[in-house]
C-alpha atoms as a PDB file:
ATOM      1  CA  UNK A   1      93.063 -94.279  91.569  1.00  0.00           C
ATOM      2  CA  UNK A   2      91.975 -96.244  94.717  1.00  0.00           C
ATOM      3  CA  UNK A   3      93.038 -99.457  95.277  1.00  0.00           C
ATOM      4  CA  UNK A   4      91.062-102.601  95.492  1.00  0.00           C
ATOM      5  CA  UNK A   5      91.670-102.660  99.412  1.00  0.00           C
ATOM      6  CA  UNK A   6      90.247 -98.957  99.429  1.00  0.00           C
ATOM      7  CA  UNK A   7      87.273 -99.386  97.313  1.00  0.00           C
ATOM      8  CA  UNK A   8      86.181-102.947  99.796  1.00  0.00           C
ATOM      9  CA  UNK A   9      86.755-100.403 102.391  1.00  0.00           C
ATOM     10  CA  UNK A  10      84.511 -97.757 100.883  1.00  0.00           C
ATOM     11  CA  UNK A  11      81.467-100.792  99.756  1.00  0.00           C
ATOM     12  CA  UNK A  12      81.515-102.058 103.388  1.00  0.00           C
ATOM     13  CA  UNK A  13      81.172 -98.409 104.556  1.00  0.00           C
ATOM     14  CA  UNK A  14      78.548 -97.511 102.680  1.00  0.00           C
ATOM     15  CA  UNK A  15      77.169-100.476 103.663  1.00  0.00           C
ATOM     16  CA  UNK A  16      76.942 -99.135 107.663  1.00  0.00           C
ATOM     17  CA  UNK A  17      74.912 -95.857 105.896  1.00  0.00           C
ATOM     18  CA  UNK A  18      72.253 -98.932 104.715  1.00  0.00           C
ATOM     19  CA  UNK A  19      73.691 -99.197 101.291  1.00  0.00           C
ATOM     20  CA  UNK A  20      73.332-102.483  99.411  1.00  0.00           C
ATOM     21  CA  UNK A  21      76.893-103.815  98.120  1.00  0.00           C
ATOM     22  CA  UNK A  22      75.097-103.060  94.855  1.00  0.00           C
ATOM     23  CA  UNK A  23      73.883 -99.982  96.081  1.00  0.00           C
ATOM     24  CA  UNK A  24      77.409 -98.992  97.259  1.00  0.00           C
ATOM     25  CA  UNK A  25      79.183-100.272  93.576  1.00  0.00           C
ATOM     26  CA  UNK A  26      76.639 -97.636  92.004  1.00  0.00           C
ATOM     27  CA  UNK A  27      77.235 -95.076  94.066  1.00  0.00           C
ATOM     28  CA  UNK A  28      80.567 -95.060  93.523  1.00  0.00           C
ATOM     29  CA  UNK A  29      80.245 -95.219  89.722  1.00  0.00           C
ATOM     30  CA  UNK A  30      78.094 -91.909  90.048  1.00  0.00           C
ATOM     31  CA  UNK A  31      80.875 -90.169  91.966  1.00  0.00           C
ATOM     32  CA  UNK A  32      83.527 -91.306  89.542  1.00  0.00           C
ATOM     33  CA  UNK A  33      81.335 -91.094  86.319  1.00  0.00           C
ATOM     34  CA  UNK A  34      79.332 -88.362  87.300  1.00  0.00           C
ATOM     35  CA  UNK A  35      75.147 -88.327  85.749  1.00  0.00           C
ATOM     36  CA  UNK A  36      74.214 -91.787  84.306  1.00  0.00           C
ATOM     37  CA  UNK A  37      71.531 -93.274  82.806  1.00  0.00           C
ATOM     38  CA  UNK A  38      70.242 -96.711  83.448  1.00  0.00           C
ATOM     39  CA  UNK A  39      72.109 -97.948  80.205  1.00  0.00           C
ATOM     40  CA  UNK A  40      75.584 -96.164  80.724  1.00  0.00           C
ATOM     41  CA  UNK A  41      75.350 -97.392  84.219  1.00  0.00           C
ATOM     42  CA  UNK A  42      74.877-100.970  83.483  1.00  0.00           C
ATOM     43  CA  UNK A  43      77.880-101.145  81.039  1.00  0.00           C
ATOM     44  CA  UNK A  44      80.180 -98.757  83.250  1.00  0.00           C
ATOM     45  CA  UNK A  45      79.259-101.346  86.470  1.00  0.00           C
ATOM     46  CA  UNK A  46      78.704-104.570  84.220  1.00  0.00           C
ATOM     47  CA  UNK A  47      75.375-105.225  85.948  1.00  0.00           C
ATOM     48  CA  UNK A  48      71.835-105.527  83.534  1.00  0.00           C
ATOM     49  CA  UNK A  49      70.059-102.850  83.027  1.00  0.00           C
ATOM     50  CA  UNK A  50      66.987-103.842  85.097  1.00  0.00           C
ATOM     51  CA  UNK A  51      69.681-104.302  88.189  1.00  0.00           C
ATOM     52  CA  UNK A  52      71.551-100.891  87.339  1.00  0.00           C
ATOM     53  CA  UNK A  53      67.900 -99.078  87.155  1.00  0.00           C
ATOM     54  CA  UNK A  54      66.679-100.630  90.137  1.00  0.00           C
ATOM     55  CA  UNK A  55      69.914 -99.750  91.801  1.00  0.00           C
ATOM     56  CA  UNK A  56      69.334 -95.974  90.932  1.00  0.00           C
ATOM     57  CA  UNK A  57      66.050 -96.244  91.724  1.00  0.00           C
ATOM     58  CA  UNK A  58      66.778 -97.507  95.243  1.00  0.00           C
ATOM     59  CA  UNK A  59      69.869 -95.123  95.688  1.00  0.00           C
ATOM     60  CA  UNK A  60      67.468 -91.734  94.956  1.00  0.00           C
ATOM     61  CA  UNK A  61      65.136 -93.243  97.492  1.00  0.00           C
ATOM     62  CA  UNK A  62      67.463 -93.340  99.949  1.00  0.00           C
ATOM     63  CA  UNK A  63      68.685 -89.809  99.390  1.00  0.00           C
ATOM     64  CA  UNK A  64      72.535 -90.936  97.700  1.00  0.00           C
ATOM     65  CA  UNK A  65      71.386 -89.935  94.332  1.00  0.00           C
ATOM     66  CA  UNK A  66      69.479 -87.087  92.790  1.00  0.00           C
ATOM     67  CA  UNK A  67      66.990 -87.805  89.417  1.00  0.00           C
ATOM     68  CA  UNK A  68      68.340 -84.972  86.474  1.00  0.00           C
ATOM     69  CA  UNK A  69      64.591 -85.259  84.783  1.00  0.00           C
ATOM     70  CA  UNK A  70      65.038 -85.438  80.989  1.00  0.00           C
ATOM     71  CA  UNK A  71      64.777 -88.156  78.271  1.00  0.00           C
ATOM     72  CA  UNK A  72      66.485 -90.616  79.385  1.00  0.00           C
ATOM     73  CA  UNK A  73      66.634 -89.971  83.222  1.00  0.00           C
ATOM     74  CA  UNK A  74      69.876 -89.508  84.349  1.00  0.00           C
ATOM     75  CA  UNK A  75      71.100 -89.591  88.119  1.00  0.00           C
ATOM     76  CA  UNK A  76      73.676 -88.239  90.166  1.00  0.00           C
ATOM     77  CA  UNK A  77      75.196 -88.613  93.203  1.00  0.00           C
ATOM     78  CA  UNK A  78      74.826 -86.668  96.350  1.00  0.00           C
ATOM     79  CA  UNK A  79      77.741 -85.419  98.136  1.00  0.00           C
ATOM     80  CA  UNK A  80      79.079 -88.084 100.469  1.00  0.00           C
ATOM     81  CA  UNK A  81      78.734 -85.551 103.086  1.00  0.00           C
ATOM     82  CA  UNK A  82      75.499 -84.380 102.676  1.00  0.00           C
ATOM     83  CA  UNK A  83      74.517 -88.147 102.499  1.00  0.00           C
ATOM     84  CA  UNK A  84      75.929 -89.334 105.724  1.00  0.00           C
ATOM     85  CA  UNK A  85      74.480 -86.127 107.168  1.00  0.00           C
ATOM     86  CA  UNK A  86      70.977 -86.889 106.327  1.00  0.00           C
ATOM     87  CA  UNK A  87      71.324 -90.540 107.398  1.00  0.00           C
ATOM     88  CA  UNK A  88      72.729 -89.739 110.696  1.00  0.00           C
ATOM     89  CA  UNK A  89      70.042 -87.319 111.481  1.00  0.00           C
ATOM     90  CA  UNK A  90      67.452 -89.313 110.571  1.00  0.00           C
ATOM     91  CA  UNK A  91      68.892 -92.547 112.657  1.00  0.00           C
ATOM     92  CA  UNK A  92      68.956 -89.983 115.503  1.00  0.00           C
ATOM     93  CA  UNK A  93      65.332 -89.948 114.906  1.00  0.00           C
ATOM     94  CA  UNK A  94      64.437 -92.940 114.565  1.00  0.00           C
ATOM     95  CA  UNK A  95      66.221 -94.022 117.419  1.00  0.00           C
ATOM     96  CA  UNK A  96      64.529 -91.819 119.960  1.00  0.00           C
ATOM     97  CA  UNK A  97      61.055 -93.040 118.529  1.00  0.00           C
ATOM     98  CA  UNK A  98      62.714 -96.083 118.722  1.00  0.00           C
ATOM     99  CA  UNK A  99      63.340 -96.218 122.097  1.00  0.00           C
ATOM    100  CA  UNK A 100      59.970 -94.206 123.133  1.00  0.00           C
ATOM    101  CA  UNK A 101      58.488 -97.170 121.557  1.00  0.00           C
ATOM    102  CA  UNK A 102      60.246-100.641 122.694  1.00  0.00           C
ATOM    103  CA  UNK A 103      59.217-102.575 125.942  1.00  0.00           C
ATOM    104  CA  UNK A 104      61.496-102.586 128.750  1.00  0.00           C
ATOM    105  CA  UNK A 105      64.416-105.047 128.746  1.00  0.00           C
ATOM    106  CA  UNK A 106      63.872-107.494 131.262  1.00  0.00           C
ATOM    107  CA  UNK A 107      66.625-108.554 133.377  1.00  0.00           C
ATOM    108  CA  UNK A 108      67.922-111.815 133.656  1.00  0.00           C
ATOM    109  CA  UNK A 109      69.830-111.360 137.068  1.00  0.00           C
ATOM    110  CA  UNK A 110      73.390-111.310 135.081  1.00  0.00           C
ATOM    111  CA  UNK A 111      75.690-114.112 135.100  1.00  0.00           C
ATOM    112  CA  UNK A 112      78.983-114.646 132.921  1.00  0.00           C
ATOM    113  CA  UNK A 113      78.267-113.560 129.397  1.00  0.00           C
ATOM    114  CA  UNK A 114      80.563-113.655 126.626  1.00  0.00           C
ATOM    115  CA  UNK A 115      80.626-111.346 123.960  1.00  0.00           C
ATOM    116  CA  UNK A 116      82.367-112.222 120.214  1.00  0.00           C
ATOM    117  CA  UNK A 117      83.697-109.572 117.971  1.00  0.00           C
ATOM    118  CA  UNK A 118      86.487-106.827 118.101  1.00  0.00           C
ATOM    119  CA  UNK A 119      83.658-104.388 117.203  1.00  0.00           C
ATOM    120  CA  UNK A 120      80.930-105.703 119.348  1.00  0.00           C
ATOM    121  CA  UNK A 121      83.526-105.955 122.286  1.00  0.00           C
ATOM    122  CA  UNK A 122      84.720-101.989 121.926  1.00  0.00           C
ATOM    123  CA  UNK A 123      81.279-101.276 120.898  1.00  0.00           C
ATOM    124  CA  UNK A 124      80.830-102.582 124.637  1.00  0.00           C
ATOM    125  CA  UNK A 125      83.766-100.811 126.579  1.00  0.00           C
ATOM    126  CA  UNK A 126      82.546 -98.032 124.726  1.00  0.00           C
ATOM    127  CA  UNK A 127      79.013 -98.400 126.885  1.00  0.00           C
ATOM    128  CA  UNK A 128      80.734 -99.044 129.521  1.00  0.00           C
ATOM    129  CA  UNK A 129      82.434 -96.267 129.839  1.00  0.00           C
ATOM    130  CA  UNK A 130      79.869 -93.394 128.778  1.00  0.00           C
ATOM    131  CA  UNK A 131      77.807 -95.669 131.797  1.00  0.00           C
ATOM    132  CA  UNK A 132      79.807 -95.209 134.635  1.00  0.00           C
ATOM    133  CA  UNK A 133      78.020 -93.351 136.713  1.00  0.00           C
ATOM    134  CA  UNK A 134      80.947 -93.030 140.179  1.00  0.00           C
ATOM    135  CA  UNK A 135      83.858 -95.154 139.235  1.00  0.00           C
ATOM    136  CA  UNK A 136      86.031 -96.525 136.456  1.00  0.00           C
ATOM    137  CA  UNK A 137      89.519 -98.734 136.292  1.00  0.00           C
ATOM    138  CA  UNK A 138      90.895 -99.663 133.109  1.00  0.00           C
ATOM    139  CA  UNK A 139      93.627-101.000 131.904  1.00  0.00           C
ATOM    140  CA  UNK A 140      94.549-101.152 128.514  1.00  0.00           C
ATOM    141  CA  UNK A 141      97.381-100.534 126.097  1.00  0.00           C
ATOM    142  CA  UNK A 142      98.073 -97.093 124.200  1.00  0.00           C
ATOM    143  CA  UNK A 143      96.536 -97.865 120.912  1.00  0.00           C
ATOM    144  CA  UNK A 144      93.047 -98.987 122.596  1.00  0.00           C
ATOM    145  CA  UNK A 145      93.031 -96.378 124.885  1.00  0.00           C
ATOM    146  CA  UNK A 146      93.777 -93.901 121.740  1.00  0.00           C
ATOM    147  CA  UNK A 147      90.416 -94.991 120.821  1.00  0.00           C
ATOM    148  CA  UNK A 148      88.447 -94.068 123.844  1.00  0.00           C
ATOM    149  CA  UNK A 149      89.581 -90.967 124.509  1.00  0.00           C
ATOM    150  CA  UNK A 150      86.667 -88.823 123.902  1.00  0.00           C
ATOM    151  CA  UNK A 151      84.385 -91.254 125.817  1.00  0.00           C
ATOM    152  CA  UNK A 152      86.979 -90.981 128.739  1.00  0.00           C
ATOM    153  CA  UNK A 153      87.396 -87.289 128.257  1.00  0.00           C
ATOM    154  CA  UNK A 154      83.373 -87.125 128.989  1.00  0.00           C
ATOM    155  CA  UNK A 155      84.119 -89.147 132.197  1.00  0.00           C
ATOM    156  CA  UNK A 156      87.157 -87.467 133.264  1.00  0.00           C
ATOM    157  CA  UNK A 157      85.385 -83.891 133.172  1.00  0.00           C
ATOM    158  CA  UNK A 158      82.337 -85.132 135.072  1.00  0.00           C
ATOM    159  CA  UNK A 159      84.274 -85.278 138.026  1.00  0.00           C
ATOM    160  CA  UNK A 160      83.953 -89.048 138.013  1.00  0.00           C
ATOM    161  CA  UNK A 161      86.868 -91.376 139.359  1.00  0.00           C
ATOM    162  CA  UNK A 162      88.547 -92.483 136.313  1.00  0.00           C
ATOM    163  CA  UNK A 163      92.284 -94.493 137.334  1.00  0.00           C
ATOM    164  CA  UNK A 164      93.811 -96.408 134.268  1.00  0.00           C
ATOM    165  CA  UNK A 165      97.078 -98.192 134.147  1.00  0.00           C
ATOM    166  CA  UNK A 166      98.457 -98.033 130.228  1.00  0.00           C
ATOM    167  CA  UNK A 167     102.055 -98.730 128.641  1.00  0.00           C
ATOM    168  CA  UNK A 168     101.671 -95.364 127.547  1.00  0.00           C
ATOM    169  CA  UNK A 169     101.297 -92.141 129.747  1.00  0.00           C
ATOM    170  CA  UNK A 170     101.682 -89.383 127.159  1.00  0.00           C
ATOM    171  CA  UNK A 171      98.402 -89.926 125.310  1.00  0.00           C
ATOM    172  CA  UNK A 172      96.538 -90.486 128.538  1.00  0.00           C
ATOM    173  CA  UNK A 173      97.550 -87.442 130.430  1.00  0.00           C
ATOM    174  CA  UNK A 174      95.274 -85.404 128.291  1.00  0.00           C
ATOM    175  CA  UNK A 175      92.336 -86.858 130.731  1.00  0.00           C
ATOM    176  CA  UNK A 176      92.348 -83.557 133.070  1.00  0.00           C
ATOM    177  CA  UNK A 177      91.697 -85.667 136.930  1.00  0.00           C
ATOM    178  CA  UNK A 178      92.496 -89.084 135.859  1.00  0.00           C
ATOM    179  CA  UNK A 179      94.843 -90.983 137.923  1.00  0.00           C
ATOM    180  CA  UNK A 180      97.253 -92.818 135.711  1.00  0.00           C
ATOM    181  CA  UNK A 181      99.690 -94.943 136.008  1.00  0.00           C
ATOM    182  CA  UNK A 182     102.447 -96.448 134.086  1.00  0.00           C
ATOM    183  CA  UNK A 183     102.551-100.509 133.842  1.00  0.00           C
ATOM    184  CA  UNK A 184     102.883-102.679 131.322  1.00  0.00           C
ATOM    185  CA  UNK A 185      99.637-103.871 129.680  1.00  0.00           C
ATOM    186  CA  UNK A 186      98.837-106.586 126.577  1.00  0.00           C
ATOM    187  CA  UNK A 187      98.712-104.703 123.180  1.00  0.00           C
ATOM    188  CA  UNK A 188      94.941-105.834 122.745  1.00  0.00           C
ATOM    189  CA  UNK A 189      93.919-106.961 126.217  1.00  0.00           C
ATOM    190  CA  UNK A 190      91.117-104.807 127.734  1.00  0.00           C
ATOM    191  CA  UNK A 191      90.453-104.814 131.149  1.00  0.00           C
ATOM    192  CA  UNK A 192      87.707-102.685 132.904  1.00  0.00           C
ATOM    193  CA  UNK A 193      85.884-102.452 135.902  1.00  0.00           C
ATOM    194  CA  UNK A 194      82.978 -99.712 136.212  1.00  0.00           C
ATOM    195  CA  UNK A 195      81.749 -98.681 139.460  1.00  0.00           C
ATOM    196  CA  UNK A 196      82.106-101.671 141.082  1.00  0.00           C
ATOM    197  CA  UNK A 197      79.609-103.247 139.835  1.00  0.00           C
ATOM    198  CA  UNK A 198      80.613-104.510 135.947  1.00  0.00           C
ATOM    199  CA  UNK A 199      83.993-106.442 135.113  1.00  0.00           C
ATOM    200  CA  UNK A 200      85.096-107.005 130.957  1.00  0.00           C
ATOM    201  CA  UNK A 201      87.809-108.787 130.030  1.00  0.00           C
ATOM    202  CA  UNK A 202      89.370-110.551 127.627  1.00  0.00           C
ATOM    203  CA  UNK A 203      91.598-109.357 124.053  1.00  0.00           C
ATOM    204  CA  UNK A 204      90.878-108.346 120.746  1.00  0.00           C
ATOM    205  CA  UNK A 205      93.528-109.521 118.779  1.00  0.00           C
ATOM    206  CA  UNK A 206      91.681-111.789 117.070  1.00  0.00           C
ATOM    207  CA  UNK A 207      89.602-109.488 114.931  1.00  0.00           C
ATOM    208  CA  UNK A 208      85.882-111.340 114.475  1.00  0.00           C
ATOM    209  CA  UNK A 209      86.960-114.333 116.366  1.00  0.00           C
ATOM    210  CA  UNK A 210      87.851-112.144 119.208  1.00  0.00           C
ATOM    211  CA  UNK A 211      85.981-112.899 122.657  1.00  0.00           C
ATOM    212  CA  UNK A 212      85.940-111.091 125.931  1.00  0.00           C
ATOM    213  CA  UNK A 213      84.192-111.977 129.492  1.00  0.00           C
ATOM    214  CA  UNK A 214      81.081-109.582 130.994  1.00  0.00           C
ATOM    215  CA  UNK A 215      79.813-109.805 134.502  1.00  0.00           C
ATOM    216  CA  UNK A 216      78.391-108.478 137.564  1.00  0.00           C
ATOM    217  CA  UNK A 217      78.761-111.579 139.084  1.00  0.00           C
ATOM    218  CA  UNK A 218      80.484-110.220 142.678  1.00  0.00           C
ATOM    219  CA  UNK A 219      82.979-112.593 142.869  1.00  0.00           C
ATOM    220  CA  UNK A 220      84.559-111.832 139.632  1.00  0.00           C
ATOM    221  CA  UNK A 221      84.319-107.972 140.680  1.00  0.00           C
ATOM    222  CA  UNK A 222      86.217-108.701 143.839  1.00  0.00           C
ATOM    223  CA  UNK A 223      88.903-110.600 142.386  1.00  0.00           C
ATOM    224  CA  UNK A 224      89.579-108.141 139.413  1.00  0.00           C
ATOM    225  CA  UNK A 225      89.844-105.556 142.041  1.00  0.00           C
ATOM    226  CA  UNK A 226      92.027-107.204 143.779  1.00  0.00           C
ATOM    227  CA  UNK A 227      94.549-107.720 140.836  1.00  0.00           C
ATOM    228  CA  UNK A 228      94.597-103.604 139.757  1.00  0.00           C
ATOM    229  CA  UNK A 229      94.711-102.360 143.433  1.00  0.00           C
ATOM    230  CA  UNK A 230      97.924-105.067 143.218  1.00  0.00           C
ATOM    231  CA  UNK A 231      99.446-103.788 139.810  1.00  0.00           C
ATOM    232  CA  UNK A 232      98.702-100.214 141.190  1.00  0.00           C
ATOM    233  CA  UNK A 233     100.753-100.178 143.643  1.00  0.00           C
ATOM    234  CA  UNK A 234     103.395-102.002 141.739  1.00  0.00           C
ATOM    235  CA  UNK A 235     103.057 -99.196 139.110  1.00  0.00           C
ATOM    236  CA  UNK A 236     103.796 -96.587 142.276  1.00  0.00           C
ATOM    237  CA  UNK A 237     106.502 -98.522 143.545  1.00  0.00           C
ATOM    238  CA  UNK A 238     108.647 -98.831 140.467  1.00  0.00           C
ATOM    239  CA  UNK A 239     107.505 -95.091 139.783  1.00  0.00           C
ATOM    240  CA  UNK A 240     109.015 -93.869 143.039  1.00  0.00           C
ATOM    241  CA  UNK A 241     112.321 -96.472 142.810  1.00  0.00           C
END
């Protein structure tokens, strides 16, 4: 039996694949319950029944629930993986029409920009890494850099210049041409520079309230620069003492 923690989890999931919280309460009574009708819903879920057969209604339209025709109509649920299947593909879609279709972005000449979130700001390193386009410098602690590694993987094997200094090697020596080095970095402080150009900084310890700095403002480059080329070498010094 899943706990409450698990099902929130689940609801705010489903909720990324464009589910209502409704939606996402029904669908999970069709996977536990199996087929339901409007009426078995609504007492199962303790919704009304013009909520529980608007909620079906909305879930087959969607493709997360199939109609079983017969008197009453029943519903069932589609197999989570076949579901999130169909959605990504059809986001994939959309999102090359998508981008066919929008104006340009106009540029605003950069400045200091600050960017709120722990999702929105890895959402951003994340960019900022698949970006890079000669250079990138990181440094960040093992668990972060645990989650990039697939992004930095795609970086490494481009033949790109990838250098990252990390509080833990192991993980990051599966980056075949990176140069690493061992120093000791903030659990949830990110610190990037890509190609020069690009500086983001700041921690995400603080979950929503979390806030990091992006610029290309040179200065701010130069003096981030500055600081890794200086813990670099302190990472080579201590590694040859």
């Amino acid at each position: 039996m899943q706990s409450t923690s698990e099902i929130d989890d689940c609801l705010s999931l489903l909720g990324d694949f464009g589910l209502t919280r409704q939606e996402a309460t029904v669908y999970l009574a069709l996977l536990v319950e199996g087929s339901l009708n409007g009426y078995e819903l609504a007492k199962s879920v303790g919704i009304s029944r013009s909520n529980a057969y608007t909620a079906l209604a909305s879930l087959a339209d969607k493709g997360a629930a199939w109609i079983i025709e017969g008197t009453p109509t029943r519903y069932t649920a589609v197999d989570a993986t076949e579901f999130c299947d169909n959605r990504l593909h059809r986001l994939t879609g959309s999102r090359e029409r998508l981008l066919a279709s929008l104006p340009s972005r106009r540029e605003d000449g950069g400045g200091y920009i600050t960017i709120r979130g722990r999702d929105q700001i890895l959402d951003r390193l994340r960019h900022l890494i698949l970006g890079t386009e000669e250079r990138l410098y990181l440094a960040l602690g093992g668990d972060l850099l645990a989650l990039f590694m697939d992004e930095l993987k795609t970086v490494a094997v481009s033949g790109k210049k990838l250098v990252i200094i990390t509080d833990r090697v192991e993980p990051a020596s599966a980056l075949p041409g990176a140069v690493i080095h061992a120093g000791e970095t903030e659990p949830d402080q990110i610190r990037a520079i890509a190609d020069s150009q690009y500086v983001l900084t700041g921690d995400v310890a603080r979950g929503s309230a979390a806030s990091c700095l992006f610029s290309n403002q040179r200065n701010l480059v130069e003096l981030f620069k500055r600081a890794l080329r200086n813990e670099i070498r302190l990472a080579e010094l201590e590694a040859q003492s």
